[in-house]
Protein backbone atom coordinates (compact mmCIF):
# COMPACT_ATOMS: atom_id res chain seq x y z
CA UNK A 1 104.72 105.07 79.92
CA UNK A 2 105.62 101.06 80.84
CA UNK A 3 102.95 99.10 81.69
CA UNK A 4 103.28 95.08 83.08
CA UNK A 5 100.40 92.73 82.15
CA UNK A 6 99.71 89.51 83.99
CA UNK A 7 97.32 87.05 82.14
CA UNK A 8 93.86 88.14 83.19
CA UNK A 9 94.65 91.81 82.11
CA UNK A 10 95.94 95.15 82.97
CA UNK A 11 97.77 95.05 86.32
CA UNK A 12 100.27 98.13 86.54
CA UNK A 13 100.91 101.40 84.23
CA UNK A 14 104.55 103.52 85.66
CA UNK A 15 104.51 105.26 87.51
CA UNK A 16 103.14 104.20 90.75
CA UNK A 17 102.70 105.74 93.99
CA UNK A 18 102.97 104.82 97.59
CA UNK A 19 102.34 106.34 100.42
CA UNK A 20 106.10 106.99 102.83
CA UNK A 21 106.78 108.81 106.00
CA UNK A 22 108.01 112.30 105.31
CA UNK A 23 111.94 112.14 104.81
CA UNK A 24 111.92 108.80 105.66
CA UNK A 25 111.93 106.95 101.40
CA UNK A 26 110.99 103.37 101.18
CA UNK A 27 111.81 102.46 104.68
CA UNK A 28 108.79 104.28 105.77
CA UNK A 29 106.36 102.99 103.65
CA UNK A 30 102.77 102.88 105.35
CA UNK A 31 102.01 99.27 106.14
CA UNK A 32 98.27 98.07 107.02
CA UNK A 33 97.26 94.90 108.08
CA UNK A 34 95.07 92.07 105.34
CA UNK A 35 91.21 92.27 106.67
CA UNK A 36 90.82 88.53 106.90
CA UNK A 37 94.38 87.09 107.82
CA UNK A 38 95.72 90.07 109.33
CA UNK A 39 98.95 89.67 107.62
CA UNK A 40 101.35 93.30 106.59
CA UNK A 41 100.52 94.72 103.31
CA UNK A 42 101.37 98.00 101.26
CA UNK A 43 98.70 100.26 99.06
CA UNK A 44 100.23 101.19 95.98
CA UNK A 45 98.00 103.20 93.64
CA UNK A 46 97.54 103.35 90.15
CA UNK A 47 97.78 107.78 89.50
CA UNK A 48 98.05 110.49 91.57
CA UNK A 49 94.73 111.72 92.57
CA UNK A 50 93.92 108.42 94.16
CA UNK A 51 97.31 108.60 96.39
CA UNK A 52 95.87 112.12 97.26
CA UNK A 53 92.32 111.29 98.25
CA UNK A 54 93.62 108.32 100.49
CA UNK A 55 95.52 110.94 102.05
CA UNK A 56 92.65 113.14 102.55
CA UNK A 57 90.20 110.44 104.21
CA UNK A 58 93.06 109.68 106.68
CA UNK A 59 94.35 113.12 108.15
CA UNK A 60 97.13 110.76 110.30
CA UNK A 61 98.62 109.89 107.17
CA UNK A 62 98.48 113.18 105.61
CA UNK A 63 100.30 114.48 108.47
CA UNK A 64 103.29 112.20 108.52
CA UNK A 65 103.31 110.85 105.31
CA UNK A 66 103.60 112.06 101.75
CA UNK A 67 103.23 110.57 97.94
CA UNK A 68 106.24 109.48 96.70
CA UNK A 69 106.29 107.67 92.97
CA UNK A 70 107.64 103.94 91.87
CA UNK A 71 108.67 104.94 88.28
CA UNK A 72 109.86 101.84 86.74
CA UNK A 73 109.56 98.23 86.79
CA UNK A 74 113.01 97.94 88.39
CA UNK A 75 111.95 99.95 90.83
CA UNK A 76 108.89 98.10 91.95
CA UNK A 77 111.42 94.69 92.11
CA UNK A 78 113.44 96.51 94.42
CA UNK A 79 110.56 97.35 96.40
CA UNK A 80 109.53 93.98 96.62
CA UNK A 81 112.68 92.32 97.08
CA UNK A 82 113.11 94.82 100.19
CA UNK A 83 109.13 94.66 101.40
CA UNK A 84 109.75 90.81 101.22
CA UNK A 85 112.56 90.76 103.87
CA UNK A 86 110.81 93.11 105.85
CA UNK A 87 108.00 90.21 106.11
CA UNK A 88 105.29 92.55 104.32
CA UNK A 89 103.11 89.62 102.11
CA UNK A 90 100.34 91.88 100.54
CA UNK A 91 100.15 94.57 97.99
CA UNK A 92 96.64 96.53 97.86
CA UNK A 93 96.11 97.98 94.36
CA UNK A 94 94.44 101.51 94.98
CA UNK A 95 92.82 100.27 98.22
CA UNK A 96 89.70 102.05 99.19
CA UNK A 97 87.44 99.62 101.31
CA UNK A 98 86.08 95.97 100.67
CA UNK A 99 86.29 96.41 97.05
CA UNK A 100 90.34 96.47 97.29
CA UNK A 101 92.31 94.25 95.12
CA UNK A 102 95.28 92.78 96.63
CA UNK A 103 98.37 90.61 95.16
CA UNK A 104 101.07 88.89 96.91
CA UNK A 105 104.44 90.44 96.99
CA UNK A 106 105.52 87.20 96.09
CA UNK A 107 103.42 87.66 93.21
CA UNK A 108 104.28 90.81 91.65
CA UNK A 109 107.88 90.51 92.06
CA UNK A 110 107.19 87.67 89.68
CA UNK A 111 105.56 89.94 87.39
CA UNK A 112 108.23 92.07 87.30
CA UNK A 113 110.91 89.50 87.33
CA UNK A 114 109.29 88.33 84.15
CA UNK A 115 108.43 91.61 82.52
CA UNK A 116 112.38 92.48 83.14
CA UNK A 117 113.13 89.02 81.42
């Protein structure tokens, strides 16, 4: 199991799941919108069961969308690279509510750009 640090501690253990329109991949990630600046983001979560119960508490996801898993660092830089050019800015780390931590994708492809290094 691969896991990418940033300073301040743990940030990401492989593998990771988003959230993707049924037999759509990447391209149909599930994209929300930043509380406060209203800017596109992504949820990625840390394990499965937390994919699963944000599924759960939003039956229009569940019904059009399924779990699919980032497994590798070079994975998650592709999905930034391609999130970037799609104009997506923010990354929610298992979000669930005001208590959601959120990155730039700026900033983790950094993280991983490093990690790869």
């Amino acid at each position: 199991m691969d896991e990418i640090y940033r300073g301040d501690g743990f940030l990401f253990t492989f593998p990771l799941r988003i959230i993707v329109r049924k037999n759509a991949g990447v391209s149909g990630i599930l994209k929300t919108n930043h509380p406060t600046d209203g800017k596109l983001g992504i949820g990625i979560f840390s394990d499965e069961d937390l994919a699963k119960t944000f599924v759960e508490k939003n039956p229009p996801v569940g019904d059009h969308y399924e779990i699919q898993a980032v497994a590798s660092e070079n994975e998650l830089l592709g999905l930034m690279i391609e999130l970037e050019k799609k104009g997506v800015f923010y990354v929610f780390i298992d979000p669930e509510g005001v208590r959601t931590t959120w990155l730039t994708v700026a900033e983790v492809r950094n993280y991983c750009t490093t990690f790869l290094s």
